[in-house]
C-alpha atoms as a PDB file:
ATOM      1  CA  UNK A   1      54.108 113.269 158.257  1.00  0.00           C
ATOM      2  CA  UNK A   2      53.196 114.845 155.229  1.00  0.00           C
ATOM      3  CA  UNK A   3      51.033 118.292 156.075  1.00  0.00           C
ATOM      4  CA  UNK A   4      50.313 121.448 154.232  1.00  0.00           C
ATOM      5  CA  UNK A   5      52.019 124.481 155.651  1.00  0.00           C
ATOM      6  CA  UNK A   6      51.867 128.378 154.881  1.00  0.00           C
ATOM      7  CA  UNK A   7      54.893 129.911 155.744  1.00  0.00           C
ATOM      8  CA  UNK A   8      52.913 133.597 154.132  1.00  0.00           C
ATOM      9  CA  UNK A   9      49.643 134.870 154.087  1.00  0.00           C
ATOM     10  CA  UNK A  10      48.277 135.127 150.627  1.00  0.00           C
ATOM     11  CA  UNK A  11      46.784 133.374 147.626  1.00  0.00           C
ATOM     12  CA  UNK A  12      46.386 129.585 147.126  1.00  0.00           C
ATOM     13  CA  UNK A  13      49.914 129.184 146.008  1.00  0.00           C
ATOM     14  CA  UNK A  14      51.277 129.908 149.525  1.00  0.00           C
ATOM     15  CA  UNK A  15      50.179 126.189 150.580  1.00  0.00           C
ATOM     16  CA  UNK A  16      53.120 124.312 150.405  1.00  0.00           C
ATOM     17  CA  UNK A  17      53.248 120.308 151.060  1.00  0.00           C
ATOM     18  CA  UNK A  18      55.838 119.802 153.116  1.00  0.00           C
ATOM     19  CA  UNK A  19      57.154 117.118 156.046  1.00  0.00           C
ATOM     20  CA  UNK A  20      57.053 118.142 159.461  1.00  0.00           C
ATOM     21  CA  UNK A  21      57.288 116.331 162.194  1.00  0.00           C
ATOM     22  CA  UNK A  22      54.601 114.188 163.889  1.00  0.00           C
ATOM     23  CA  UNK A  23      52.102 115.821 166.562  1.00  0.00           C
ATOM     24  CA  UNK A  24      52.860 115.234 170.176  1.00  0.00           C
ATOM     25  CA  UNK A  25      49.818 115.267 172.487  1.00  0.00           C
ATOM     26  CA  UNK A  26      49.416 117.269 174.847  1.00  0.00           C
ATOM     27  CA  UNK A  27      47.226 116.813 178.635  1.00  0.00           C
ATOM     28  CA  UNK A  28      43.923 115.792 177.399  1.00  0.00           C
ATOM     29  CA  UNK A  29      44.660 115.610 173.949  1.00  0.00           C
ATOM     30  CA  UNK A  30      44.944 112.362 171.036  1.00  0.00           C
ATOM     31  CA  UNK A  31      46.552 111.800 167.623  1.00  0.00           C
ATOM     32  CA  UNK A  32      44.050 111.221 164.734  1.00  0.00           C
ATOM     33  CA  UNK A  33      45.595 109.755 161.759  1.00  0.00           C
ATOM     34  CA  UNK A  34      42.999 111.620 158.923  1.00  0.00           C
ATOM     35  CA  UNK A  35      41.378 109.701 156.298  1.00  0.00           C
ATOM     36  CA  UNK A  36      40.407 113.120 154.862  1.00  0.00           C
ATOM     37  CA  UNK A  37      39.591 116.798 155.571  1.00  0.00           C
ATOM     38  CA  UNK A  38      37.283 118.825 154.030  1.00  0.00           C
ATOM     39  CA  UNK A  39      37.477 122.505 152.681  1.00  0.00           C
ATOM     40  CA  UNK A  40      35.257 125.844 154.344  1.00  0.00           C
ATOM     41  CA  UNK A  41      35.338 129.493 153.213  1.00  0.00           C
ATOM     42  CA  UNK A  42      37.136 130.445 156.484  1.00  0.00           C
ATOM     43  CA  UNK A  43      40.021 128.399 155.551  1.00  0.00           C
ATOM     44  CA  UNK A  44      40.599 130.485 152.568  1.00  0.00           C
ATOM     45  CA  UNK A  45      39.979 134.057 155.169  1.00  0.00           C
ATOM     46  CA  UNK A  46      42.646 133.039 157.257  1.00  0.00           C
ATOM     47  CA  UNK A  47      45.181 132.060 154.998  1.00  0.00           C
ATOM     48  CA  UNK A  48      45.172 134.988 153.110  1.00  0.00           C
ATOM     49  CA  UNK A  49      44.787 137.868 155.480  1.00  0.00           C
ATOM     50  CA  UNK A  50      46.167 135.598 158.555  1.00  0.00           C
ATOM     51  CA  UNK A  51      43.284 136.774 161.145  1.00  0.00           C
ATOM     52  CA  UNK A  52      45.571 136.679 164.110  1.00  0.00           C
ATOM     53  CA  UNK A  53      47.181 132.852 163.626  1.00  0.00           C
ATOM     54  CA  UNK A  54      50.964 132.659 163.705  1.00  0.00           C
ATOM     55  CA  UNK A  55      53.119 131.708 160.541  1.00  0.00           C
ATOM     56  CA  UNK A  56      54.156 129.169 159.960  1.00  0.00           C
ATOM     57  CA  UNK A  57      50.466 127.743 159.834  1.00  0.00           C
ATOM     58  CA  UNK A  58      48.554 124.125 159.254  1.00  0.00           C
ATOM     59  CA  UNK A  59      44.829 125.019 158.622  1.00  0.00           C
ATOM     60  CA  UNK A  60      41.603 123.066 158.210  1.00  0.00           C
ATOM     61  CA  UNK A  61      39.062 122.792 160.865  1.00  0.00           C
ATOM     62  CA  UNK A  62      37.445 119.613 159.606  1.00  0.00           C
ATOM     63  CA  UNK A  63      38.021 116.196 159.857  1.00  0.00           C
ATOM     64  CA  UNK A  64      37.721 112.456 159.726  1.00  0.00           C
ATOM     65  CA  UNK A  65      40.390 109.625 160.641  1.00  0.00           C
ATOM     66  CA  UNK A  66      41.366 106.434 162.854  1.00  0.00           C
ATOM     67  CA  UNK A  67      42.394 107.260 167.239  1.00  0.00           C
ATOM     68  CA  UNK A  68      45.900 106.413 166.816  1.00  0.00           C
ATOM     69  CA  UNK A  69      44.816 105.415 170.307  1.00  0.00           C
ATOM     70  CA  UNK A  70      42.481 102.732 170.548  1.00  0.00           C
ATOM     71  CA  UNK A  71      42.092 102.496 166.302  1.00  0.00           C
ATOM     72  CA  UNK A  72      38.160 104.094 166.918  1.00  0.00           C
ATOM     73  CA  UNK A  73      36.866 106.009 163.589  1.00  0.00           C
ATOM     74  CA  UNK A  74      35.833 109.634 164.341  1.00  0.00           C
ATOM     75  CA  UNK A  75      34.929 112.470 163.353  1.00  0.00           C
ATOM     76  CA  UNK A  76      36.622 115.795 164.679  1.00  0.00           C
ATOM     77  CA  UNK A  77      34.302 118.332 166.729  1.00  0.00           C
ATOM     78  CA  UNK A  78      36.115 121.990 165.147  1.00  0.00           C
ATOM     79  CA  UNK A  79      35.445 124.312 167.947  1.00  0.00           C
ATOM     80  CA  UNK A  80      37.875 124.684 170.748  1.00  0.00           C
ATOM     81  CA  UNK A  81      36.952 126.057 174.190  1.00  0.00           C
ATOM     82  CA  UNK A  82      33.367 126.848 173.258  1.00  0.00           C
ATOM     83  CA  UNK A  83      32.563 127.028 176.636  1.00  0.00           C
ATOM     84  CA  UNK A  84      29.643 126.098 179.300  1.00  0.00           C
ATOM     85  CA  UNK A  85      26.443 127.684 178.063  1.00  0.00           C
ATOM     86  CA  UNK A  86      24.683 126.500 174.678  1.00  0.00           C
ATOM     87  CA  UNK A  87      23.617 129.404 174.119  1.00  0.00           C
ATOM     88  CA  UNK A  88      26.689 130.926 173.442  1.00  0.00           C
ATOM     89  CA  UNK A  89      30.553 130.590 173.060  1.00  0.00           C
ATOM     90  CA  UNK A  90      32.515 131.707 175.717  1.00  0.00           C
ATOM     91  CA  UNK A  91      35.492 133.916 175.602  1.00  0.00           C
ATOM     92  CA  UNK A  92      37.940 131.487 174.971  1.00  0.00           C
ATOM     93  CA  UNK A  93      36.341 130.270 171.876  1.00  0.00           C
ATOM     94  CA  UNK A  94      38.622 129.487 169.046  1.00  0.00           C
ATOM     95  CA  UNK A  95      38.457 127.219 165.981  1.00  0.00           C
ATOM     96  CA  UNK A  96      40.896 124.191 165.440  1.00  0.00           C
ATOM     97  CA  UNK A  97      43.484 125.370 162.479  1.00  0.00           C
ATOM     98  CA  UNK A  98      43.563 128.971 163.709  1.00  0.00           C
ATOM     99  CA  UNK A  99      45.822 129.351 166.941  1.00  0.00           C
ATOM    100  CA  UNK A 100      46.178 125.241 166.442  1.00  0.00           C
ATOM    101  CA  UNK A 101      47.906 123.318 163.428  1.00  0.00           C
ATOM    102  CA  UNK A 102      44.606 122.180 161.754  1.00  0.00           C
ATOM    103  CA  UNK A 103      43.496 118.869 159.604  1.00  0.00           C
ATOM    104  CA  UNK A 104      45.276 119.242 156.062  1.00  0.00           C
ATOM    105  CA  UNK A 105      47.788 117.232 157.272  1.00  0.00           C
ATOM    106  CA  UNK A 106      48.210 113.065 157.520  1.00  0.00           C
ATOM    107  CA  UNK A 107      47.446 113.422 161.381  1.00  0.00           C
ATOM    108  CA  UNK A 108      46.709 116.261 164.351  1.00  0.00           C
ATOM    109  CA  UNK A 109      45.918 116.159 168.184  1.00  0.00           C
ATOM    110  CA  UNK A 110      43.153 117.753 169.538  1.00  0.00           C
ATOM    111  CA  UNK A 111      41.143 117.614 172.920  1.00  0.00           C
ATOM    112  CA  UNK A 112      39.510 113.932 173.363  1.00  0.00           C
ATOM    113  CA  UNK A 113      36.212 115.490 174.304  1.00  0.00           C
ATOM    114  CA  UNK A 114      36.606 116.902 170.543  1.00  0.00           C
ATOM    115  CA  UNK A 115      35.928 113.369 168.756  1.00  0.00           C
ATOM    116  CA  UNK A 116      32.845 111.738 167.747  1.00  0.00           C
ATOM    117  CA  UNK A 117      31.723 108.246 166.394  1.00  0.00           C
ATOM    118  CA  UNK A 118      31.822 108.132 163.031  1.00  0.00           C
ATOM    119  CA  UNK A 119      28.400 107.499 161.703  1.00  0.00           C
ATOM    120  CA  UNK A 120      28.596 103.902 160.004  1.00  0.00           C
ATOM    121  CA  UNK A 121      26.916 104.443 156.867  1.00  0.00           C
ATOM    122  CA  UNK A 122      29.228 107.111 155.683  1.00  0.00           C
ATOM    123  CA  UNK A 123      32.727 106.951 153.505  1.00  0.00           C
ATOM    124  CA  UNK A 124      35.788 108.515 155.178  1.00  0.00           C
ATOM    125  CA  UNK A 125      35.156 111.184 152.672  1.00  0.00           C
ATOM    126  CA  UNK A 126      31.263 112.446 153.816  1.00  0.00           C
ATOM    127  CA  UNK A 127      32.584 112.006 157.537  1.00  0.00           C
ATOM    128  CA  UNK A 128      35.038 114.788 156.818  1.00  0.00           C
ATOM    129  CA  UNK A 129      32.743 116.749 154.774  1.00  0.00           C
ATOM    130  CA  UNK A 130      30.225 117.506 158.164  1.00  0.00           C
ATOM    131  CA  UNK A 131      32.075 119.258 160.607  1.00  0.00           C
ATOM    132  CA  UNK A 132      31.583 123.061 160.284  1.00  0.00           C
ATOM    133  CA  UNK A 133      29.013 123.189 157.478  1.00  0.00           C
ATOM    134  CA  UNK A 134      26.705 120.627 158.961  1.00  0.00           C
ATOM    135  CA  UNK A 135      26.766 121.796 162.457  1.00  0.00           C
ATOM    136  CA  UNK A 136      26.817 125.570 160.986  1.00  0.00           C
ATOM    137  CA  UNK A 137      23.417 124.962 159.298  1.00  0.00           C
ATOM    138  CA  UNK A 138      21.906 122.525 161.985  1.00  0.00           C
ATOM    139  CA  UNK A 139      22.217 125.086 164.754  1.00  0.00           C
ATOM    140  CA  UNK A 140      20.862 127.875 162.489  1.00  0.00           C
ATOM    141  CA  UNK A 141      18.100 125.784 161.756  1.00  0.00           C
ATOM    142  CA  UNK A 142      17.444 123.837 165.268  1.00  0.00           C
ATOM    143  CA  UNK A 143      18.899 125.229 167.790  1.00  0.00           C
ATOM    144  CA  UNK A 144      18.447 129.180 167.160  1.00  0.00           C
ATOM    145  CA  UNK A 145      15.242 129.223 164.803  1.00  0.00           C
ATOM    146  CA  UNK A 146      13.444 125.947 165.895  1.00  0.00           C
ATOM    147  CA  UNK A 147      12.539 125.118 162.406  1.00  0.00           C
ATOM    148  CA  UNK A 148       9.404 122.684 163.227  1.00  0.00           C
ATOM    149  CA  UNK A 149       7.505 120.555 161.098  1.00  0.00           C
ATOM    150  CA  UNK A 150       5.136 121.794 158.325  1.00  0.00           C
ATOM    151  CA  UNK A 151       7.204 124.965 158.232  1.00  0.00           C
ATOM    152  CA  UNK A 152       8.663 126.806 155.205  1.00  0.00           C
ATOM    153  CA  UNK A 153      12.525 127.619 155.284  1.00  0.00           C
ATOM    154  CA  UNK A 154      13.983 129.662 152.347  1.00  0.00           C
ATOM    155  CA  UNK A 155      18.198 129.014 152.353  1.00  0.00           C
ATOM    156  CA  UNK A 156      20.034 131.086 150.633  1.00  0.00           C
ATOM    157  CA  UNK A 157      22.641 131.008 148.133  1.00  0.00           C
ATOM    158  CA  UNK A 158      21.881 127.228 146.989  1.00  0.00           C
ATOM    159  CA  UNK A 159      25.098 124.943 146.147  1.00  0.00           C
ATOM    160  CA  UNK A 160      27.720 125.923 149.065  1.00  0.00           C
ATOM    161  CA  UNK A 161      28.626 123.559 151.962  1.00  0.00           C
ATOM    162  CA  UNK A 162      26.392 125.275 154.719  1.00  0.00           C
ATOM    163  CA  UNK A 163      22.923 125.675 152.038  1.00  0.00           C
ATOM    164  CA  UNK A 164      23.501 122.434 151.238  1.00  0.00           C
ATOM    165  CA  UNK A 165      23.333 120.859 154.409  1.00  0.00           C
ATOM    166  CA  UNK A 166      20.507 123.158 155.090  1.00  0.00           C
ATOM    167  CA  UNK A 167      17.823 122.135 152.525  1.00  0.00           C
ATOM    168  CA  UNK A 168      18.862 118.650 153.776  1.00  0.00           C
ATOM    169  CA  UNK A 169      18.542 118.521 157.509  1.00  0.00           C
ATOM    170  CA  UNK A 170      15.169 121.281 157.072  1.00  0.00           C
ATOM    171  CA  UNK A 171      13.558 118.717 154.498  1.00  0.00           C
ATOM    172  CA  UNK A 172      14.167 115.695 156.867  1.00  0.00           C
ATOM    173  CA  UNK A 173      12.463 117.126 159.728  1.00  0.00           C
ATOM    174  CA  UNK A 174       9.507 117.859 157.418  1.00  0.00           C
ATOM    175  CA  UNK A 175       9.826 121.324 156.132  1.00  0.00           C
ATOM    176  CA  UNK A 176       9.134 122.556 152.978  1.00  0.00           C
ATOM    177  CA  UNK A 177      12.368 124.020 151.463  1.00  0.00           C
ATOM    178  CA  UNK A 178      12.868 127.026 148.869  1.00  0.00           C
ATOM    179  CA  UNK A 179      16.395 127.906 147.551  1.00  0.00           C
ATOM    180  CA  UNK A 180      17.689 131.281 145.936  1.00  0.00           C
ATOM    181  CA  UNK A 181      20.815 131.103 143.987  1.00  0.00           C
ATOM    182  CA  UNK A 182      22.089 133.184 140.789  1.00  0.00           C
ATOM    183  CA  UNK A 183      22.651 129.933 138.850  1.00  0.00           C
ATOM    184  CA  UNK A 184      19.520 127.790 137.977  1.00  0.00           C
ATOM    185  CA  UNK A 185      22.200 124.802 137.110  1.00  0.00           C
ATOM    186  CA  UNK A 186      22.376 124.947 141.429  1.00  0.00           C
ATOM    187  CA  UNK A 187      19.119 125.305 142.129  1.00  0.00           C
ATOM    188  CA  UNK A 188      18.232 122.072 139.893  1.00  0.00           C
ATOM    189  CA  UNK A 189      21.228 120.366 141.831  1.00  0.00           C
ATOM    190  CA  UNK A 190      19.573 121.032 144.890  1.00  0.00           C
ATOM    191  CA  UNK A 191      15.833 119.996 144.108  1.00  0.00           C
ATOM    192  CA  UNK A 192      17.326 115.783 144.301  1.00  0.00           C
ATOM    193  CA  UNK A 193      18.227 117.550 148.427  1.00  0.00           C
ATOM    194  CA  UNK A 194      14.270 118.159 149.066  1.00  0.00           C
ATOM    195  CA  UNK A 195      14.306 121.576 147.610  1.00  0.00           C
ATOM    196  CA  UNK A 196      10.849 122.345 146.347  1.00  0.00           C
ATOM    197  CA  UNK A 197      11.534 125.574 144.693  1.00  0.00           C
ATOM    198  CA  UNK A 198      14.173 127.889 143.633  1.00  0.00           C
ATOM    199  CA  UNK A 199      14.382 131.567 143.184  1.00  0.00           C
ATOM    200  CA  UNK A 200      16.829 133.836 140.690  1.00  0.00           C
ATOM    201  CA  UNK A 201      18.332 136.426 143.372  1.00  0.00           C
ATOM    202  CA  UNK A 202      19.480 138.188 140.232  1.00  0.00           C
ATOM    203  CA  UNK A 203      16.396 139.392 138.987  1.00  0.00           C
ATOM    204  CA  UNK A 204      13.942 141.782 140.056  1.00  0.00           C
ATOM    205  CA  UNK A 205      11.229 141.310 142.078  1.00  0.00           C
ATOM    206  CA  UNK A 206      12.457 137.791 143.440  1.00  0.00           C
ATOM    207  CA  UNK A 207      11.140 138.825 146.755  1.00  0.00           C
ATOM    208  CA  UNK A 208       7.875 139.601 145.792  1.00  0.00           C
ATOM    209  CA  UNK A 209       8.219 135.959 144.094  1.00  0.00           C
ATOM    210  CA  UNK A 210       8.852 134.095 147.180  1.00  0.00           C
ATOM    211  CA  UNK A 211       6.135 135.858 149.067  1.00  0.00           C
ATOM    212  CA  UNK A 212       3.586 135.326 146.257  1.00  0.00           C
ATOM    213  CA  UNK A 213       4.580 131.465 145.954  1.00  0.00           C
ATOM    214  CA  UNK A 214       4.053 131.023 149.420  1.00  0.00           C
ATOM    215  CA  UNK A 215       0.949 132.449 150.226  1.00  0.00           C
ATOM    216  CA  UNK A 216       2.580 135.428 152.372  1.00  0.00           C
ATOM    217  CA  UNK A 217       6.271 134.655 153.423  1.00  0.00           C
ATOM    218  CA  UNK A 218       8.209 132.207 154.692  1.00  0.00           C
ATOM    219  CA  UNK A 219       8.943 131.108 158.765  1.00  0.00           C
ATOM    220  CA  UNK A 220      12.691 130.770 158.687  1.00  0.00           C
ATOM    221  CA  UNK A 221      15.412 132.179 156.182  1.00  0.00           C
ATOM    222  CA  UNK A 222      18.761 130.925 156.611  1.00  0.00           C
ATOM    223  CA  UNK A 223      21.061 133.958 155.268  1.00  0.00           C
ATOM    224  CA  UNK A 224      24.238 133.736 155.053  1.00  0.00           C
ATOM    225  CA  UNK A 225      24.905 136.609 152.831  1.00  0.00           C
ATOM    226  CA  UNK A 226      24.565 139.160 155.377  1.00  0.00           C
ATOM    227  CA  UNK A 227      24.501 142.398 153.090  1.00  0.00           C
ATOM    228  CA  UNK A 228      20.830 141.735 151.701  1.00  0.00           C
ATOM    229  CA  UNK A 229      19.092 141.122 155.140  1.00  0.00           C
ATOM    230  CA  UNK A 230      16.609 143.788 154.059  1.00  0.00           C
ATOM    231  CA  UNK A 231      15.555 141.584 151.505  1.00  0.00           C
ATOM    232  CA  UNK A 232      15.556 138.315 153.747  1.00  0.00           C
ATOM    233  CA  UNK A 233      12.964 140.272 156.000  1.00  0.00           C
ATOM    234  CA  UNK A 234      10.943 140.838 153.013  1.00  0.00           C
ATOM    235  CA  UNK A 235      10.609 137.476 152.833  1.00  0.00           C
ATOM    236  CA  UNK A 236       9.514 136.831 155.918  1.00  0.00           C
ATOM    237  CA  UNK A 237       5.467 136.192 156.818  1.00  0.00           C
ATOM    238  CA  UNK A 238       4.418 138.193 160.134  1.00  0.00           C
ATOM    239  CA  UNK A 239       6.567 136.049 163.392  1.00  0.00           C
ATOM    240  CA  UNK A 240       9.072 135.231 160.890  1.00  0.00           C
ATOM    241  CA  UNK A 241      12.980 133.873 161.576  1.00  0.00           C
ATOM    242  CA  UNK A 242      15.988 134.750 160.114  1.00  0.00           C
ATOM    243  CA  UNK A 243      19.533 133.235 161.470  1.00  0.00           C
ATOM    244  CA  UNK A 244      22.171 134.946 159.638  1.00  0.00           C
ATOM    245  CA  UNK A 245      25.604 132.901 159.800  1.00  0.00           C
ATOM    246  CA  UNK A 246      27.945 134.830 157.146  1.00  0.00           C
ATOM    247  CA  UNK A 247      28.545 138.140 154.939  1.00  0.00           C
ATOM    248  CA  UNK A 248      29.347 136.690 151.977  1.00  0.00           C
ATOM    249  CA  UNK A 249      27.480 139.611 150.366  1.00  0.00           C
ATOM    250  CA  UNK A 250      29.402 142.121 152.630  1.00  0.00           C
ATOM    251  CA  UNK A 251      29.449 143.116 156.464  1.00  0.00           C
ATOM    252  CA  UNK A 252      27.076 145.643 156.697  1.00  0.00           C
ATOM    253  CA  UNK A 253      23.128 145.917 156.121  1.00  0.00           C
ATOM    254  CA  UNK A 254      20.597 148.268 156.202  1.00  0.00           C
ATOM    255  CA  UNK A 255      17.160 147.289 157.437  1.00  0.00           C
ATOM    256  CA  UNK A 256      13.562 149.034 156.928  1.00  0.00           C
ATOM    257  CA  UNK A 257      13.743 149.390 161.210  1.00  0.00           C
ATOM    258  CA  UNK A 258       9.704 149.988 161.074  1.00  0.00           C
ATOM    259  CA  UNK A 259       9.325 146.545 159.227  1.00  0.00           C
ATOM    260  CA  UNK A 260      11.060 144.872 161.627  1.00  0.00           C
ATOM    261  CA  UNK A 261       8.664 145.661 164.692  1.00  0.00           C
ATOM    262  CA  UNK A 262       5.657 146.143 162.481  1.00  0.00           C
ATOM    263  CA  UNK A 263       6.348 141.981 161.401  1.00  0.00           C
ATOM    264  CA  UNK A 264       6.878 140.891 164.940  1.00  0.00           C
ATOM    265  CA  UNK A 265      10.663 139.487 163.158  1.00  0.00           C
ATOM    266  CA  UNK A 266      13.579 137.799 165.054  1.00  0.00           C
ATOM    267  CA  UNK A 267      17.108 138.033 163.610  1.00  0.00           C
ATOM    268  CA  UNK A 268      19.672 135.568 165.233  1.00  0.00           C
ATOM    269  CA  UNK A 269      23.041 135.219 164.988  1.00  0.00           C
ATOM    270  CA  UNK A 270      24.130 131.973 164.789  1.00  0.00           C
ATOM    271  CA  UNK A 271      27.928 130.762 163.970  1.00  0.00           C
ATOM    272  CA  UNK A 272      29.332 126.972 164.284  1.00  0.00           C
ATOM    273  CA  UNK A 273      27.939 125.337 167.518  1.00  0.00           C
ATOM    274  CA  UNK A 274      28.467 123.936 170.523  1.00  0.00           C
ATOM    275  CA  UNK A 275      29.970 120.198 171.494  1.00  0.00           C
ATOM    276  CA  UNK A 276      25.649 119.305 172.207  1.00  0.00           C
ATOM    277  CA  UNK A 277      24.590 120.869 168.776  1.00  0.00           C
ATOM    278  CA  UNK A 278      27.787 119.018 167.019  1.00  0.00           C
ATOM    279  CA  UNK A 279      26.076 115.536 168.782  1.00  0.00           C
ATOM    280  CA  UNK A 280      23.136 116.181 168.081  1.00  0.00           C
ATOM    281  CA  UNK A 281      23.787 117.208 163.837  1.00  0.00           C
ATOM    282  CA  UNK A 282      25.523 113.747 163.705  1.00  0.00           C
ATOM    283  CA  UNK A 283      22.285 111.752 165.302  1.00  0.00           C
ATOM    284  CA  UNK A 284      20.233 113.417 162.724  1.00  0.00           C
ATOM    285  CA  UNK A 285      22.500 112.266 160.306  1.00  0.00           C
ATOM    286  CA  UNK A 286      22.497 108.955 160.920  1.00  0.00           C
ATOM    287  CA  UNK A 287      19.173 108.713 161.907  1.00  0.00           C
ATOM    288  CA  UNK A 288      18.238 109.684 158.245  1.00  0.00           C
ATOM    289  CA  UNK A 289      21.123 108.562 156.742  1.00  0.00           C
ATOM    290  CA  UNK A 290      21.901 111.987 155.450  1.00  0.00           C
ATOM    291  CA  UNK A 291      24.906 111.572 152.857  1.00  0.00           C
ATOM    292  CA  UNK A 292      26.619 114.825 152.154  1.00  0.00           C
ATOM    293  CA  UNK A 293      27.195 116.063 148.693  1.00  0.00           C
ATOM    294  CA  UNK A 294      30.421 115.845 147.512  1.00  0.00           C
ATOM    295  CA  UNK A 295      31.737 117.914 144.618  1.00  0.00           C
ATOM    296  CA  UNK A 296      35.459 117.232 144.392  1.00  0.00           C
ATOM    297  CA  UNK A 297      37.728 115.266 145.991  1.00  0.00           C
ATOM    298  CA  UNK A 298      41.736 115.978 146.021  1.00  0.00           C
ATOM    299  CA  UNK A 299      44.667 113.938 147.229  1.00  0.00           C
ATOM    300  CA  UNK A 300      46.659 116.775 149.841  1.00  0.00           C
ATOM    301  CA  UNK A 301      49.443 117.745 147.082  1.00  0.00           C
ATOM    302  CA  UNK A 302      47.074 119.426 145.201  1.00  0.00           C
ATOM    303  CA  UNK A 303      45.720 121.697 148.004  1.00  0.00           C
ATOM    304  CA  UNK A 304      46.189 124.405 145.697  1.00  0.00           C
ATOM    305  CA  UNK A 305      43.949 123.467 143.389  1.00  0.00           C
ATOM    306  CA  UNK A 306      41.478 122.770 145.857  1.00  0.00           C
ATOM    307  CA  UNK A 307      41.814 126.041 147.054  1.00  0.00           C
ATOM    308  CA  UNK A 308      41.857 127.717 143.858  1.00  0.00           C
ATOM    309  CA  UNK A 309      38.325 125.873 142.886  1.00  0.00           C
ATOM    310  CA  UNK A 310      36.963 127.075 146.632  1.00  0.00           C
ATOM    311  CA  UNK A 311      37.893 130.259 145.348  1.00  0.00           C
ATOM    312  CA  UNK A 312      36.099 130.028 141.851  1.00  0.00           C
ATOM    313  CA  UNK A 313      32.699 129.377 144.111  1.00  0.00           C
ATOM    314  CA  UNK A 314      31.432 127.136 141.103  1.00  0.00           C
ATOM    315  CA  UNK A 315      31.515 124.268 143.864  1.00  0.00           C
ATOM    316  CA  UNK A 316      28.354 122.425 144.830  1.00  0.00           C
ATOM    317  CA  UNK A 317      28.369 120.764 147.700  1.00  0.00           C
ATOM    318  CA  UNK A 318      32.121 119.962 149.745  1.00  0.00           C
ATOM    319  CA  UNK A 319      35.577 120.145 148.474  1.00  0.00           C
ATOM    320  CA  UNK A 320      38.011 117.186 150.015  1.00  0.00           C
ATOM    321  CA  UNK A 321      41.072 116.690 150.518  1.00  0.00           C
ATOM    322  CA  UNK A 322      43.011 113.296 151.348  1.00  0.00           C
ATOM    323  CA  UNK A 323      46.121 111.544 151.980  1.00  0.00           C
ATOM    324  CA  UNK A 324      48.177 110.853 148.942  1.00  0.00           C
ATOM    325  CA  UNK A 325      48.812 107.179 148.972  1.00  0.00           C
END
């Protein structure tokens, strides 16, 4: 089969297109042949600083294709070994592409208990654009902040995969939705999603903004920036949420610790999800019919240029990446 392959850590250039051979199965395992794979951030972490995988590597941790088994079209759960508890992962959590040969190849094996129906309504290439952004922002949302309806939600960073998915699964439960983004181009993009309004992080005062357009803060923030979670708190009305799933904006914040207790606040962690969250994301989806926004699609010999336009962050929506016929 045909299957990208780093033999290098480094820049997009060290993807290489290659033929290896087939996957062989293992005890509990099954061969999807992919229809497509989508693109996340942490694809382009590990293959440039490695992050503990061994070389040579196959990554992507999304995925959509055909049971070479009984010819059933699924969709690829990415988390391996989560573990018991939904609270948490356990501690032999891992991600498929990591320790595993991942999905930009023409077919992988993973765990049966890691595929899902493919929800009917959706092209080979939105199946493959849910798996770790979708679940990512549903179990920010659901599962750790309990976004209800008639709440407001503020995402941030409007136009990648996870924000995206956000103002989409918190406006079909019935929330109101606010964006921030430094491009107004995305925040227009995002309004057809069910965003109601949009916020310039780039300028001053844009806190003050959001808490003066909604009448005294917002219930839930989802942040994945990480740096600015002093400013995500100022967001917040008294009781308020935040669930924090990246540091795109850097790994370390400083927080106003008296504001914290003062506003009665809640800061969660939140990161992927488990096998009942992953369910439960794609029953949403089909129950509204959610169609994820695609902004690029690639046949697999130009994974480099896919990569290179994740890179750019100019993306809205999901990169994708698919056989070549």
């Amino acid at each position: 089969m045909k299957a990208a392959v780093v033999h290098a850590w480094g820049g997009p250039d060290v993807l290489t297109v290659e033929t290896v051979p087939d996957p062989v199965p293992g005890p509990g395992e099954v061969v999807v042949r992919l229809r497509a794979a989508s693109l996340n951030w942490h694809d382009a972490i590990v293959r440039s600083s490695g992050r503990g995988a061994e070389l040579p590597s196959i990554l992507g941790m999304d995925g959509a294709g055909v049971r070479e088994d009984t010819g059933e079209e699924v969709v690829v759960y990415p988390c391996l070994d989560w573990g018991p508890s939904r609270v948490a992962s356990g501690p032999g959590f891992s991600i498929l592409g990591d320790r595993t040969d991942g999905t930009y190849a023409e077919a992988v094996a993973v765990p049966e208990a890691n595929l899902v129906a493919k929800p009917e309504h959706l092209s080979w290439e939105e199946a493959a654009a849910l798996p770790c952004a979708a679940l990512t922002a549903y179990r920010a949302l659901f599962t750790r902040a309990g976004v209800q309806a008639g709440e407001t939600v503020l995402v941030l960073g409007a136009g990648s995969g996870v924000s995206t998915y956000a103002v989409t699964f918190a406006a079909a439960a019935g929330a109101t939705v606010l964006v921030t983004s430094s491009s107004t181009a995305k925040i227009d993009a995002v309004r057809a999603l069910g965003a109601h309004e949009g916020f310039l992080y780039t300028e001053d005062g844009w806190t003050e903004k959001v808490v003066a357009a909604t009448g005294g803060g917002v219930d839930v923030i989802v942040d994945g920036a990480g740096a600015t979670l002093g400013d995500s708190l100022a967001c917040l009305k008294p009781g308020g949420r935040v669930a924090v799933f990246g540091a795109s904006a850097g790994p370390t914040a400083t927080v106003q610790i008296p504001a914290l207790y003062f506003g009665q606040f809640s800061i969660l962690g939140t990161t992927l999800g488990s096998p009942e969250d992953f369910r439960d994301m794609l029953g949403l989806v089909a129950e509204h019919r959610v169609r994820p926004v695609l902004d690029s699609t690639y046949p697999l010999s130009d994974i480099v240029t896919a990569h290179t336009h994740l890179e750019a962050r100019r993306h809205v929506g999901k990169l994708v990446v698919v056989p070549d016929e």
